[in-house]
N, C-alpha and C. Protein backbone atom coordinates (compact mmCIF):
# COMPACT_ATOMS: atom_id res chain seq x y z
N UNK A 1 -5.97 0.43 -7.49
CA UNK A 1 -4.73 0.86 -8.09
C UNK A 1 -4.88 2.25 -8.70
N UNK A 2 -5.94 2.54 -9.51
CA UNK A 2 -6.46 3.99 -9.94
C UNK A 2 -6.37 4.87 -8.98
N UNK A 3 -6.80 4.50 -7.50
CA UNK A 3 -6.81 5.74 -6.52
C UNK A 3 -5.31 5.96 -6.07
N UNK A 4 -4.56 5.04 -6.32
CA UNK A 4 -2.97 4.87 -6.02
C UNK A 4 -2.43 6.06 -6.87
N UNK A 5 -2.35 5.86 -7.93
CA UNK A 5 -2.20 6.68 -9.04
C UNK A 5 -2.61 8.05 -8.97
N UNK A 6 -3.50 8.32 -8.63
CA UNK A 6 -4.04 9.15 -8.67
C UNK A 6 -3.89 10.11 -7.28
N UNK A 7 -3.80 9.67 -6.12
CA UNK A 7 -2.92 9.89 -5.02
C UNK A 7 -1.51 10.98 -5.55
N UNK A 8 -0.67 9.90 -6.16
CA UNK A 8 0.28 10.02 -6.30
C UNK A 8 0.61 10.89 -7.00
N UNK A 9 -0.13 11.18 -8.54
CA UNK A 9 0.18 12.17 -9.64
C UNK A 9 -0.59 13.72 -9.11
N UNK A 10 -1.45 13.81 -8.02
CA UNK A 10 -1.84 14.93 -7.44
C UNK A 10 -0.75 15.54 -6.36
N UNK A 11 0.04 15.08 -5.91
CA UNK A 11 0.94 14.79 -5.04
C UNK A 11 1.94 15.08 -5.00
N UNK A 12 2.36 14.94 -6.69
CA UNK A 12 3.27 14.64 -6.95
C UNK A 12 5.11 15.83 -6.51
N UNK A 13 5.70 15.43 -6.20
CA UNK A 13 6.90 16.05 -6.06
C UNK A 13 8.15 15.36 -5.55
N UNK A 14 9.28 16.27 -5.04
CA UNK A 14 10.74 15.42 -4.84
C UNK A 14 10.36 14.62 -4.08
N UNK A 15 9.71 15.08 -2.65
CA UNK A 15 9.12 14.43 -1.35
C UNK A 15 8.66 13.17 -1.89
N UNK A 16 7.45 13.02 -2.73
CA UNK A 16 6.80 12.29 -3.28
C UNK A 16 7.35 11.28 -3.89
N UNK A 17 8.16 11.75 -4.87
CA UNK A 17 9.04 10.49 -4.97
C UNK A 17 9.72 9.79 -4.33
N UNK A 18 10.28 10.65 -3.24
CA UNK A 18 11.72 10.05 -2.22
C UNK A 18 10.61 9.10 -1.54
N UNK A 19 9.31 9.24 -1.44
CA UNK A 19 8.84 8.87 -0.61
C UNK A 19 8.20 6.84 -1.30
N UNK A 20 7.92 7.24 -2.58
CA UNK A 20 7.73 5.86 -3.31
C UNK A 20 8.85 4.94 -3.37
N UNK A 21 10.24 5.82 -3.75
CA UNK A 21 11.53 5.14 -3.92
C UNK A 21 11.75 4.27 -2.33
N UNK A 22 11.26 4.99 -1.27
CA UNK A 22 10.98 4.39 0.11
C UNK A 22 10.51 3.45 0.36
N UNK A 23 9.34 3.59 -0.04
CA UNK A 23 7.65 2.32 0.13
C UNK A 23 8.74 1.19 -0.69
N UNK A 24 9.09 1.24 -1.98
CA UNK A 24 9.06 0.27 -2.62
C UNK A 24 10.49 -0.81 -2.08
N UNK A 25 11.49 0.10 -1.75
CA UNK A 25 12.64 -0.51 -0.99
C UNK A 25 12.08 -1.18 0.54
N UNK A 26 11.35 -0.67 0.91
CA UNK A 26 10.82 -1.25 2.49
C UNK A 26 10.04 -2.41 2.25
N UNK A 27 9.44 -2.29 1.05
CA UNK A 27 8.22 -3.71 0.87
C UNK A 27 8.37 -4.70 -0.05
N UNK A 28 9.78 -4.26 -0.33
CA UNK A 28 11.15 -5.36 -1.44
C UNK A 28 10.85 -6.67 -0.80
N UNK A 29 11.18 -6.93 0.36
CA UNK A 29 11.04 -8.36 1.22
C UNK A 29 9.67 -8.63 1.07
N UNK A 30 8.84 -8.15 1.66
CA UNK A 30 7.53 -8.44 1.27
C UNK A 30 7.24 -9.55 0.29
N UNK A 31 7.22 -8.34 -0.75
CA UNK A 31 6.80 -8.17 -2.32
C UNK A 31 7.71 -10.18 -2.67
N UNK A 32 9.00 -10.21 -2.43
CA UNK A 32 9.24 -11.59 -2.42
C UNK A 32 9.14 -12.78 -2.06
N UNK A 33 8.88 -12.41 -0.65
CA UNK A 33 8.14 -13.53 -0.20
C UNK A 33 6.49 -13.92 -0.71
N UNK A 34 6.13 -12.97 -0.71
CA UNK A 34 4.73 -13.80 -1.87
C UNK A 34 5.09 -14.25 -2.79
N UNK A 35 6.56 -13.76 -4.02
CA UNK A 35 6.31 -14.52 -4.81
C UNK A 35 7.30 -15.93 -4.99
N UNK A 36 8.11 -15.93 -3.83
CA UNK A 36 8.53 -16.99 -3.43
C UNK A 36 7.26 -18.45 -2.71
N UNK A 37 6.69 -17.72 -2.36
CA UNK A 37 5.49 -18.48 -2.31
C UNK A 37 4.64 -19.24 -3.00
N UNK A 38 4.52 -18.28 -4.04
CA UNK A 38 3.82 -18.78 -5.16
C UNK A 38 4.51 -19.49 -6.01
N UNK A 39 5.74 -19.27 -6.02
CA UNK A 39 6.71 -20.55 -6.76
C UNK A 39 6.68 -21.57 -6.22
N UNK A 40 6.18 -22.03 -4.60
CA UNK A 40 6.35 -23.18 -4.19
C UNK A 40 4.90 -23.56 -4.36
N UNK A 41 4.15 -22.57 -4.42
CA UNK A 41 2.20 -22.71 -4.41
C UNK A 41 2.10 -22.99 -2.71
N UNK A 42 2.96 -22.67 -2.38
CA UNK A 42 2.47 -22.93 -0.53
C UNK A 42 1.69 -21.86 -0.18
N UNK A 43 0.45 -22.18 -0.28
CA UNK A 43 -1.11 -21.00 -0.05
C UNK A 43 -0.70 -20.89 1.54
N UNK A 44 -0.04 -21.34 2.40
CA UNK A 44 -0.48 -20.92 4.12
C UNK A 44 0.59 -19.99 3.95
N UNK A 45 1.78 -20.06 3.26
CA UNK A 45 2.97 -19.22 3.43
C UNK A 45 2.50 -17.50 2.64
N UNK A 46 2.01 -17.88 1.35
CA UNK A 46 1.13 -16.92 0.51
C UNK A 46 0.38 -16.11 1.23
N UNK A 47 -0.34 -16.62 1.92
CA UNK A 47 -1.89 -15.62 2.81
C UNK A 47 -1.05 -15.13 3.90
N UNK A 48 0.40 -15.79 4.30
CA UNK A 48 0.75 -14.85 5.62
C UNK A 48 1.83 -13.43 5.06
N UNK A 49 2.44 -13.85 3.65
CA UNK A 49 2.93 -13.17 3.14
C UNK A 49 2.27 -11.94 2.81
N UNK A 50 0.96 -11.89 2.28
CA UNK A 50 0.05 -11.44 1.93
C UNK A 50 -0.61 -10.24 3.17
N UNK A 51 -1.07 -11.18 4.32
CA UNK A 51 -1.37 -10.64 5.22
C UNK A 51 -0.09 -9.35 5.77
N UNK A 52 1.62 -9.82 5.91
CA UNK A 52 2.09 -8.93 6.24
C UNK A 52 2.13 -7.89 5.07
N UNK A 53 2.28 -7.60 4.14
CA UNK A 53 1.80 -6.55 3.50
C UNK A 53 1.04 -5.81 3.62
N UNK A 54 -0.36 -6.17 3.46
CA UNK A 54 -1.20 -5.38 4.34
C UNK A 54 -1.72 -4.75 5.05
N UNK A 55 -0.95 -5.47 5.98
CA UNK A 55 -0.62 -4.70 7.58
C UNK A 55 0.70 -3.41 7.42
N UNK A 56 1.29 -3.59 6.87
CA UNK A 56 2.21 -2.66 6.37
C UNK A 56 1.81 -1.53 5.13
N UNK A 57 1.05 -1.57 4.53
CA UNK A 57 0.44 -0.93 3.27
C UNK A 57 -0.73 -0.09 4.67
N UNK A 58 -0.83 -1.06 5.58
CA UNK A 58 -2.04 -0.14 6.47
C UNK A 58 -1.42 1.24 7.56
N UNK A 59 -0.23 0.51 8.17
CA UNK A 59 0.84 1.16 8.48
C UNK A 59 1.52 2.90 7.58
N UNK A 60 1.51 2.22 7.01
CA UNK A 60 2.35 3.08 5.96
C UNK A 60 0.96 4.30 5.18
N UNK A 61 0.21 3.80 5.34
CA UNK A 61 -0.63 5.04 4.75
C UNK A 61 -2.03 5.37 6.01
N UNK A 62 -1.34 5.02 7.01
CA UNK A 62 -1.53 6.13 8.54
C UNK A 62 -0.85 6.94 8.53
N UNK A 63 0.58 6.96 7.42
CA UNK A 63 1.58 7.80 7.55
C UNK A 63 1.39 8.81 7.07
N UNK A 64 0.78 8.75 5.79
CA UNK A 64 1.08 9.59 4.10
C UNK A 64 -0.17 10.49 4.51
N UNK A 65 0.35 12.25 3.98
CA UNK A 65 -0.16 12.78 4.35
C UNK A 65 -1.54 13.46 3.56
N UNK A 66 -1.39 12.97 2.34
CA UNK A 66 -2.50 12.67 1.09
C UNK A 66 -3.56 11.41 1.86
N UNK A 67 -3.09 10.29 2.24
CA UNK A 67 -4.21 9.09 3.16
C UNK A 67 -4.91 9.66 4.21
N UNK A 68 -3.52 9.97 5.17
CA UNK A 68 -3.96 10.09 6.29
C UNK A 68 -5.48 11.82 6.48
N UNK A 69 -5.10 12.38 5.97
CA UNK A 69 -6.10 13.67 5.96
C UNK A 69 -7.20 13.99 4.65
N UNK A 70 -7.23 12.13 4.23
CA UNK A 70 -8.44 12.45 2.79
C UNK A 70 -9.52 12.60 3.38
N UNK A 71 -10.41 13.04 2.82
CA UNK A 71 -11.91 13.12 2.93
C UNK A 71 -12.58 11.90 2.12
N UNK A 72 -13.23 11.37 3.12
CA UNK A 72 -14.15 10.01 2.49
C UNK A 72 -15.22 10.26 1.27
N UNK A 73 -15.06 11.92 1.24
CA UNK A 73 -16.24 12.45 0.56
C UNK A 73 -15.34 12.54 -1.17
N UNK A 74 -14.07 12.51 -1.20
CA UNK A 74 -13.22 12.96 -2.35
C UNK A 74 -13.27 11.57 -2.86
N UNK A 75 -14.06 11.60 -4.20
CA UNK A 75 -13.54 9.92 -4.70
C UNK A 75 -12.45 9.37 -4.98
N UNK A 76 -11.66 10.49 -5.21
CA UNK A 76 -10.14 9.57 -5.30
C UNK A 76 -10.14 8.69 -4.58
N UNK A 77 -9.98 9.01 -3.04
CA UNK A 77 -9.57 8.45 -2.20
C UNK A 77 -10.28 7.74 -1.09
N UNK A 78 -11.63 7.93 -1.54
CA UNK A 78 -12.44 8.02 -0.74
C UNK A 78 -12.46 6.02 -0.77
N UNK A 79 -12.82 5.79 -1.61
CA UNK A 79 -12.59 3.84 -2.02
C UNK A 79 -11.50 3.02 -1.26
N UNK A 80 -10.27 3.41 -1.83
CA UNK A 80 -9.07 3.26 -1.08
C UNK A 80 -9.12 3.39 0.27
N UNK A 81 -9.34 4.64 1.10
CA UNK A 81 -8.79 4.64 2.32
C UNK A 81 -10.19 3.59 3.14
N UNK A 82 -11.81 3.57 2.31
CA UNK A 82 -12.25 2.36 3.33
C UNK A 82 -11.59 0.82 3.26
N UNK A 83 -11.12 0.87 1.52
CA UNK A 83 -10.58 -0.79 1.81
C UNK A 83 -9.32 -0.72 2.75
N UNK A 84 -8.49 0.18 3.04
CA UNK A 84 -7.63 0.44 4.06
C UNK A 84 -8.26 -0.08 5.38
N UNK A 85 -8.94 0.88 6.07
CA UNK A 85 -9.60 1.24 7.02
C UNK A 85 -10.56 -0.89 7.71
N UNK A 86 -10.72 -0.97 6.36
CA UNK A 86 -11.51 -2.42 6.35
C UNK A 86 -10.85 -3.72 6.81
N UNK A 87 -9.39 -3.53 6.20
CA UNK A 87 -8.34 -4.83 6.41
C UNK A 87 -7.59 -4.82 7.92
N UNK A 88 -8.02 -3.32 8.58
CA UNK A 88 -7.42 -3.19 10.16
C UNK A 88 -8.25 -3.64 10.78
C-alpha cells in the first residue's frame, strides 16, 4: 500500500487523478463482490472475487505509466511491481 501511495503522490496531477477517480469506478463491482462475499463468508465466492481483482489490478498497471516503465532497482516500486509481476 506504501508503494501505492507513493506511486501516486510522485505522480501526482489532473491526469493522475482522473486516472484514480477511474481505477476506483471500474473496480466498484469488484471491490463488492468480495464484500458481498464476506457477508455470506462464502470463501469459494471470496477467492474468485479476489482472484478477479487481481487480474485486473494486474491489467491495469500494465497500463500506468509510473508501473509500467519502473525500474526494479527504484524501491518505491521496485516491491510492488514483483508482487504484480508474481500473481500473473
Amino acid at each position: 500500500m506504501r508503494a501505492v501511495v507513493r506511486i501516486e503522490t510522485v505522480n501526482s496531477s489532473e491526469r493522475s487523478n482522473q486516472y484514480w477517480r477511474t481505477w476506483a469506478a471500474e473496480t466498484s463491482a469488484l471491490r463488492l463482490d468480495m464484500a458481498r462475499a464476506l457477508k455470506r463468508r462464502d470463501r469459494e465466492a471470496l477467492k474468485a472475487a479476489v482472484a478477479r481483482l487481481h487480474s485486473r489490478i494486474i491489467e491495469r498497471a500494465a497500463e500506468h505509466p509510473a508501473l509500467r516503465d519502473a525500474r526494479m532497482s527504484d524501491p518505491q516500486v521496485g516491491l510492488l511491481r514483483q508482487l504484480f509481476e508474481n500473481q500473473s
